[in-house]
PDB file of N, CA and C in Angstrom:
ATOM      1  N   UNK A   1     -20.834  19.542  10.399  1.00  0.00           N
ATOM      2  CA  UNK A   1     -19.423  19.532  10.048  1.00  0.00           C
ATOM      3  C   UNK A   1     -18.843  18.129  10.175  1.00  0.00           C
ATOM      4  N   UNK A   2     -19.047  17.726  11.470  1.00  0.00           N
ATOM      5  CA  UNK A   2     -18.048  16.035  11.548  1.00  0.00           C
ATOM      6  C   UNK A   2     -19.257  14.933  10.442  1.00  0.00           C
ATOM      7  N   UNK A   3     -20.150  15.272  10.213  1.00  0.00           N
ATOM      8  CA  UNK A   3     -21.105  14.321   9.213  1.00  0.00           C
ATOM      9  C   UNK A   3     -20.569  14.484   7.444  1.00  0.00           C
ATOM     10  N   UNK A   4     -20.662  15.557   7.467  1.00  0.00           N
ATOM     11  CA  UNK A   4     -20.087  16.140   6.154  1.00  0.00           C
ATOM     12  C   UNK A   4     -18.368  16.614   5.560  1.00  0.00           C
ATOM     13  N   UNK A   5     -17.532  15.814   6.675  1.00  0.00           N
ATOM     14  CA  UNK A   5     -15.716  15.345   6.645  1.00  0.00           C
ATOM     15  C   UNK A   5     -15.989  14.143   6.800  1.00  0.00           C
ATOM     16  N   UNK A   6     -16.641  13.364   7.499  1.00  0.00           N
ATOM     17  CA  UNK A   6     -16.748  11.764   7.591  1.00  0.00           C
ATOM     18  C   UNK A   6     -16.764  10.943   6.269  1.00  0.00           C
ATOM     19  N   UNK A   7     -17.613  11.410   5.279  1.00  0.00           N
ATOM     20  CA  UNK A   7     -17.537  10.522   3.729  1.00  0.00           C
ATOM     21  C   UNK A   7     -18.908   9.586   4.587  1.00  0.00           C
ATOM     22  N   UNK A   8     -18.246   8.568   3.524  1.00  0.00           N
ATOM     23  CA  UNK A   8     -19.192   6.995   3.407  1.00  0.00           C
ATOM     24  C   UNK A   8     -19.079   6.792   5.324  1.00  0.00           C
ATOM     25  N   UNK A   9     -18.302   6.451   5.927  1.00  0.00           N
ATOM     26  CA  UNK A   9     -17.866   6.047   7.157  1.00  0.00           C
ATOM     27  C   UNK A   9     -18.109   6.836   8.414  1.00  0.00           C
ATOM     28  N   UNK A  10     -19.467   7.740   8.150  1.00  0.00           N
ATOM     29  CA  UNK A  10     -19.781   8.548   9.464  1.00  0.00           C
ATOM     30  C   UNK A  10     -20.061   7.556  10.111  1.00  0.00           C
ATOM     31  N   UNK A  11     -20.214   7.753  11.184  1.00  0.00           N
ATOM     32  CA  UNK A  11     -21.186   7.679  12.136  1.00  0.00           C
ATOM     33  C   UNK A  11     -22.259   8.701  13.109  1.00  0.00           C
ATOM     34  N   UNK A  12     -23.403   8.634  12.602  1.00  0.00           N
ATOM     35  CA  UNK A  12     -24.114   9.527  12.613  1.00  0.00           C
ATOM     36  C   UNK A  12     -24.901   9.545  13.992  1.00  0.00           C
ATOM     37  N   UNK A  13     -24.475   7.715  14.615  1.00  0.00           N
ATOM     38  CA  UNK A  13     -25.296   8.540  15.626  1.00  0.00           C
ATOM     39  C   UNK A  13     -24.656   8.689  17.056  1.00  0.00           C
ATOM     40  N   UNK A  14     -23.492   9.296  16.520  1.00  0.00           N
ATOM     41  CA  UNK A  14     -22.146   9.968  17.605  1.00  0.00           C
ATOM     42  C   UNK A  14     -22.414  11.506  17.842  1.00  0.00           C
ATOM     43  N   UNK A  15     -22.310  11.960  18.825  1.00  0.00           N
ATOM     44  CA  UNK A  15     -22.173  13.583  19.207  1.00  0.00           C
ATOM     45  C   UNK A  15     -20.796  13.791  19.158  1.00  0.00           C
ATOM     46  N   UNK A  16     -20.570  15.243  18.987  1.00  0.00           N
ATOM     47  CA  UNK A  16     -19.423  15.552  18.495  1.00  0.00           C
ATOM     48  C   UNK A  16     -18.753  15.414  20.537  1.00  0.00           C
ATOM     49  N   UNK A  17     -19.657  15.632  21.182  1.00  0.00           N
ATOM     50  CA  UNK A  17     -18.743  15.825  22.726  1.00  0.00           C
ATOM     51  C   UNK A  17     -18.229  14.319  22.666  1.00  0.00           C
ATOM     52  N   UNK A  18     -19.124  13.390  21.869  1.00  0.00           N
ATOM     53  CA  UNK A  18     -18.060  11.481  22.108  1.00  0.00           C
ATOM     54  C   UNK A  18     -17.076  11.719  21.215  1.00  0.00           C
ATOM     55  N   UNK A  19     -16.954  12.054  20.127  1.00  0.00           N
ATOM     56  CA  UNK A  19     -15.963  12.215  19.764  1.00  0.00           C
ATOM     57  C   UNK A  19     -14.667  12.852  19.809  1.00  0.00           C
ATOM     58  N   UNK A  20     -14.718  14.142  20.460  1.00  0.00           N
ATOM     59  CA  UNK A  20     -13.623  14.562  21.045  1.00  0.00           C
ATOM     60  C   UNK A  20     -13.162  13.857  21.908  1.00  0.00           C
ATOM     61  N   UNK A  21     -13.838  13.473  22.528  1.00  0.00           N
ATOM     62  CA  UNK A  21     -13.278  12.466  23.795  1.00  0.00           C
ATOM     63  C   UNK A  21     -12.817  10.601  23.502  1.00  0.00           C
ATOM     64  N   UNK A  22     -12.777  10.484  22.270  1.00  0.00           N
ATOM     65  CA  UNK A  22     -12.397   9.510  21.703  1.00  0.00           C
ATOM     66  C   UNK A  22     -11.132   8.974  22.261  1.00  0.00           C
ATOM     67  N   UNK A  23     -10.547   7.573  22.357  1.00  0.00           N
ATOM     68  CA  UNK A  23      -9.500   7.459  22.905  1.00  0.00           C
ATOM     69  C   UNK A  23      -8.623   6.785  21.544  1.00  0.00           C
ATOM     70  N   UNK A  24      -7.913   7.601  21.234  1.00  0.00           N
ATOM     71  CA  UNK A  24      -6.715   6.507  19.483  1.00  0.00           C
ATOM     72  C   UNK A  24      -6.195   6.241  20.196  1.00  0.00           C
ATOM     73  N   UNK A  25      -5.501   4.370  20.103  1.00  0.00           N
ATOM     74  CA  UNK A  25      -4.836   3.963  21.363  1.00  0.00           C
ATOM     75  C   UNK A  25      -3.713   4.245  19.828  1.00  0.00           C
ATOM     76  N   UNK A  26      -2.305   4.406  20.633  1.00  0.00           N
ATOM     77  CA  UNK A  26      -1.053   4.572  19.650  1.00  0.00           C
ATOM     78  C   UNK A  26      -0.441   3.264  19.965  1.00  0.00           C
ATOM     79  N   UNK A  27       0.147   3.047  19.019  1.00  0.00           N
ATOM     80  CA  UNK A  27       1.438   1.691  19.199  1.00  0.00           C
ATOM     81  C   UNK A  27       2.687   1.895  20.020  1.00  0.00           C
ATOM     82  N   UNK A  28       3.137   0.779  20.102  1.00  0.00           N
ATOM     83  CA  UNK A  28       4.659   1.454  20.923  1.00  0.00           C
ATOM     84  C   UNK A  28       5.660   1.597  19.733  1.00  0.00           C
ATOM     85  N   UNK A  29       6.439   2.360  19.987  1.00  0.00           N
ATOM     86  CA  UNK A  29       7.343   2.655  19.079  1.00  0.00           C
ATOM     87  C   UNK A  29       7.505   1.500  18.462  1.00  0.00           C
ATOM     88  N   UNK A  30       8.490   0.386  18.752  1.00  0.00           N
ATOM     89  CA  UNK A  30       8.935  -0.285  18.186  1.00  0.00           C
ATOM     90  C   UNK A  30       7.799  -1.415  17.402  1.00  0.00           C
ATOM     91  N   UNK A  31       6.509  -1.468  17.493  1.00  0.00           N
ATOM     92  CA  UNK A  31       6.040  -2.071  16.210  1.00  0.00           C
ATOM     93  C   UNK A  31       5.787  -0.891  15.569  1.00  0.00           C
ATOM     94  N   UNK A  32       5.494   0.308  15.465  1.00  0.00           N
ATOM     95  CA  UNK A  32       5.330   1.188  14.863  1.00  0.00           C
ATOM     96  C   UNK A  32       6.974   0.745  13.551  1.00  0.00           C
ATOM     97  N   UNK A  33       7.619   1.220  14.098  1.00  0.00           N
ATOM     98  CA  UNK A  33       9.030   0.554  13.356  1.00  0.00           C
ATOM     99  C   UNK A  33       9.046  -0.806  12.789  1.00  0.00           C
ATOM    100  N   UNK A  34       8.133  -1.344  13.142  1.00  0.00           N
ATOM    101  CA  UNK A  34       8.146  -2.839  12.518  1.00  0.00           C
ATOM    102  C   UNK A  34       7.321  -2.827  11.231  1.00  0.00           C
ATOM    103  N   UNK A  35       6.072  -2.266  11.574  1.00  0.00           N
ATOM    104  CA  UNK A  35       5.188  -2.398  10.701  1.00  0.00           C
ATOM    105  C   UNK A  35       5.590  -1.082   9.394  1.00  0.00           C
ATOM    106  N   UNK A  36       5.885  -0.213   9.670  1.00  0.00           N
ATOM    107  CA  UNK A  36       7.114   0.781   8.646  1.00  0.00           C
ATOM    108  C   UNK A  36       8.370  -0.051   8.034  1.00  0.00           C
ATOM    109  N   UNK A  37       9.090  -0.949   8.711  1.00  0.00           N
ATOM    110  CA  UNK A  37       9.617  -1.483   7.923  1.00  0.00           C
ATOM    111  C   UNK A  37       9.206  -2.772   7.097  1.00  0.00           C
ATOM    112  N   UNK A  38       8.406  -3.054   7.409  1.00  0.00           N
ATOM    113  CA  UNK A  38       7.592  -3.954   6.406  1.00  0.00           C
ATOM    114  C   UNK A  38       7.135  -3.304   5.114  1.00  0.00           C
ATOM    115  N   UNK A  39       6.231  -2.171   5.253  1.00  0.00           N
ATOM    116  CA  UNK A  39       6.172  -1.260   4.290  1.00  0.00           C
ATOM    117  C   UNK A  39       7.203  -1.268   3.337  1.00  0.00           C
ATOM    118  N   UNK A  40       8.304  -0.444   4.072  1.00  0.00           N
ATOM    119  CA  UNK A  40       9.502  -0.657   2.704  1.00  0.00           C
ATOM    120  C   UNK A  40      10.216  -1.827   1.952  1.00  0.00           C
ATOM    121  N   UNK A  41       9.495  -2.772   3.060  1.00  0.00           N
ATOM    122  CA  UNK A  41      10.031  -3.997   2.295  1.00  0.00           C
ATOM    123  C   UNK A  41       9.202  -4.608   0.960  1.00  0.00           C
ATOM    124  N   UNK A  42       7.930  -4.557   1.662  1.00  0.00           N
ATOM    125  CA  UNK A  42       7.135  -4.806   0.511  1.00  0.00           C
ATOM    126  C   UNK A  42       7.187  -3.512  -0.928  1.00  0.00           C
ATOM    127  N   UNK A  43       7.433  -2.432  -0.655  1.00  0.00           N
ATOM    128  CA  UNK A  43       7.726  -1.562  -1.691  1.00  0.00           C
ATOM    129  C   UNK A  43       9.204  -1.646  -2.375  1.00  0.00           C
ATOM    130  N   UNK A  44       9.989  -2.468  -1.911  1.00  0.00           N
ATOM    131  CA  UNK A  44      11.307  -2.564  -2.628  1.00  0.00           C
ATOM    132  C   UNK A  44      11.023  -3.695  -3.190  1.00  0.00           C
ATOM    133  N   UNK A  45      10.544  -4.761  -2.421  1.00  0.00           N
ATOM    134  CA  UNK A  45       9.766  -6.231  -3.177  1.00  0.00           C
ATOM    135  C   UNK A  45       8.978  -5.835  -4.177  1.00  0.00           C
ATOM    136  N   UNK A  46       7.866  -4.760  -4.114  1.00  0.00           N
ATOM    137  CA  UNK A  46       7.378  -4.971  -5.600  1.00  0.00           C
ATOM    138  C   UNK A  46       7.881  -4.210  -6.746  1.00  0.00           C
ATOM    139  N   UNK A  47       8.799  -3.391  -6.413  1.00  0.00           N
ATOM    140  CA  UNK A  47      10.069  -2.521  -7.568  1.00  0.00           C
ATOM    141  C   UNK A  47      10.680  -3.565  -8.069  1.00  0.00           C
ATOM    142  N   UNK A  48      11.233  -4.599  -7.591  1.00  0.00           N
ATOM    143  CA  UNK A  48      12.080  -5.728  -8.095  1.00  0.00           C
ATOM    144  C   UNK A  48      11.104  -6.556  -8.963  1.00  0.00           C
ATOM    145  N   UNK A  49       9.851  -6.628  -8.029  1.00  0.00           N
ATOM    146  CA  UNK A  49       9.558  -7.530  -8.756  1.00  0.00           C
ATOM    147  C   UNK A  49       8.689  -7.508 -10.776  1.00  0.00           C
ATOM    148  N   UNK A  50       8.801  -5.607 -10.907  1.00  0.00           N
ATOM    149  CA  UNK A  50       8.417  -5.252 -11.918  1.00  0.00           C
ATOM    150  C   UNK A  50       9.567  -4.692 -12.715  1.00  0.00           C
ATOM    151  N   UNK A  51      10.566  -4.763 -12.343  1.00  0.00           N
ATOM    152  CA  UNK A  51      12.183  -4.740 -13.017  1.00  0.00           C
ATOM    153  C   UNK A  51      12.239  -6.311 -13.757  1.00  0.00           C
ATOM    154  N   UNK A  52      11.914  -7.222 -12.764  1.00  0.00           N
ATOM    155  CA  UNK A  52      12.105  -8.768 -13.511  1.00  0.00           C
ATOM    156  C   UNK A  52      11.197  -9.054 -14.135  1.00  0.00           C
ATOM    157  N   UNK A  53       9.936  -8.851 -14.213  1.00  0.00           N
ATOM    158  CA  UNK A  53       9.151  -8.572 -15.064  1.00  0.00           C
ATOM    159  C   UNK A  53       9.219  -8.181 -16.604  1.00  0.00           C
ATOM    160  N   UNK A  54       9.652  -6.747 -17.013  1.00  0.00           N
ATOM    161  CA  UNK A  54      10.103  -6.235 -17.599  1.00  0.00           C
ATOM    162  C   UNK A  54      11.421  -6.788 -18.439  1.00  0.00           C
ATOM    163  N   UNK A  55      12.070  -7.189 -17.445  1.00  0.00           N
ATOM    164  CA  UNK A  55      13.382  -7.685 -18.242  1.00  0.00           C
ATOM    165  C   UNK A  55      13.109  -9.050 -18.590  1.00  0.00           C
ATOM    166  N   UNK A  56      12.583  -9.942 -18.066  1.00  0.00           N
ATOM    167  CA  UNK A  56      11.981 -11.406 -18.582  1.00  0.00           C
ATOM    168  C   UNK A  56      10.867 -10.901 -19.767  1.00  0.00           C
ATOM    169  N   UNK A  57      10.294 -10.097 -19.649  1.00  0.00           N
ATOM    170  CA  UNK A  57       9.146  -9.617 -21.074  1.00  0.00           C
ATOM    171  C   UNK A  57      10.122  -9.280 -22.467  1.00  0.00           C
ATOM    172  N   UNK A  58      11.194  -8.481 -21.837  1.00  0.00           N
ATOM    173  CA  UNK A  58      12.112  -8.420 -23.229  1.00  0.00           C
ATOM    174  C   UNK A  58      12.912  -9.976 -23.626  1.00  0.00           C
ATOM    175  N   UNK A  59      13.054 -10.645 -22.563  1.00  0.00           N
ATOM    176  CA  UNK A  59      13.885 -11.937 -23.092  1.00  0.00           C
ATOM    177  C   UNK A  59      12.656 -12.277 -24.039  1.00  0.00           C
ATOM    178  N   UNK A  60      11.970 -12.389 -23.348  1.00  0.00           N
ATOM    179  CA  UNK A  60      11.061 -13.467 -24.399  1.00  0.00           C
ATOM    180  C   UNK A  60      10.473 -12.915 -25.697  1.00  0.00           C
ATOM    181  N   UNK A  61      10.660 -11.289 -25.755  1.00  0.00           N
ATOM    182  CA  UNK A  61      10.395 -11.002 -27.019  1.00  0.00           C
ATOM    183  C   UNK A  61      11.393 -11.137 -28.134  1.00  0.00           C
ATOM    184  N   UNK A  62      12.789 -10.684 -27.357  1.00  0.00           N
ATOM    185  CA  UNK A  62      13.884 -10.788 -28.192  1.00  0.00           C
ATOM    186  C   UNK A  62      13.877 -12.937 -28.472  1.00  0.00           C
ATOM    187  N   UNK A  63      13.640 -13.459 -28.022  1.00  0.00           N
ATOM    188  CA  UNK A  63      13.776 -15.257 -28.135  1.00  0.00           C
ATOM    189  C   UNK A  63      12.574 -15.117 -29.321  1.00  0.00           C
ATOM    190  N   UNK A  64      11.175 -14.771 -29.096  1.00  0.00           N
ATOM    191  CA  UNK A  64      10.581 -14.653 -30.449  1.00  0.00           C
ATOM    192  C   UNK A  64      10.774 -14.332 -31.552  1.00  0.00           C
ATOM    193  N   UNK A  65      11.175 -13.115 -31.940  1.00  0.00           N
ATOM    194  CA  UNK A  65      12.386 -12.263 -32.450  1.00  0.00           C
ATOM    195  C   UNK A  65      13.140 -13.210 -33.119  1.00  0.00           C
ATOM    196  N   UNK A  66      14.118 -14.019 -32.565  1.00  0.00           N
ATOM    197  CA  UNK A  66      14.970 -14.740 -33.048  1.00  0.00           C
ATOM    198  C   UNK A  66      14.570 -16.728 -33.352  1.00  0.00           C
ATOM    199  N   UNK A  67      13.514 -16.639 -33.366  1.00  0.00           N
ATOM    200  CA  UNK A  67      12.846 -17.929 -33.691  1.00  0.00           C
ATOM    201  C   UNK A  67      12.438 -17.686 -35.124  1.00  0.00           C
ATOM    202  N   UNK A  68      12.005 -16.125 -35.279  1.00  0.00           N
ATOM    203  CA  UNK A  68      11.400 -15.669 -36.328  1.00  0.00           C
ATOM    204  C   UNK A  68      12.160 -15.594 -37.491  1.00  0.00           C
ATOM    205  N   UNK A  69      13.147 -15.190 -37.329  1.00  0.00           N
ATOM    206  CA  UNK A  69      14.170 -15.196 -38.196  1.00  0.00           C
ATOM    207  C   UNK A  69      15.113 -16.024 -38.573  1.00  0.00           C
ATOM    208  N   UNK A  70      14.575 -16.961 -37.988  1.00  0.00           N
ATOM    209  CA  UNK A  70      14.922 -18.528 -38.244  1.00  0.00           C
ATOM    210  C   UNK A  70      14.656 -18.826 -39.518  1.00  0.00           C
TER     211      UNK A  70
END
């Protein structure tokens, strides 16, 4: 069972009694909160940055556009 939920990244030559007894160390709250708000920062950073994208792709088509019809 824990060999065949593991994927690529078992480790096979663990017993399941080491693994229950595994220790996940947790963060303290507040980088937990830090590193979450980084997250949203970088996800509002790259929304913007494919809005300006987009809208600089139409300038420059509409500027072609109007070179053309020159």
């Amino acid at each position: 069972q824990i060999k065949r939920d593991g994927g690529e990244s078992t480790i096979t030559h663990w017993r399941p009694e080491q693994i229950k007894n595994l220790q996940v160390p947790i963060l303290y709250r507040k980088i937990q909160e830090e590193i979450s708000s980084l997250i949203k920062q970088s996800h509002e950073t790259k929304q913007k940055a494919r809005k300006l994208q987009e809208e600089t792709k139409r300038k420059v088509e509409k500027a072609i556009e109007n070179e053309i019809r020159k």
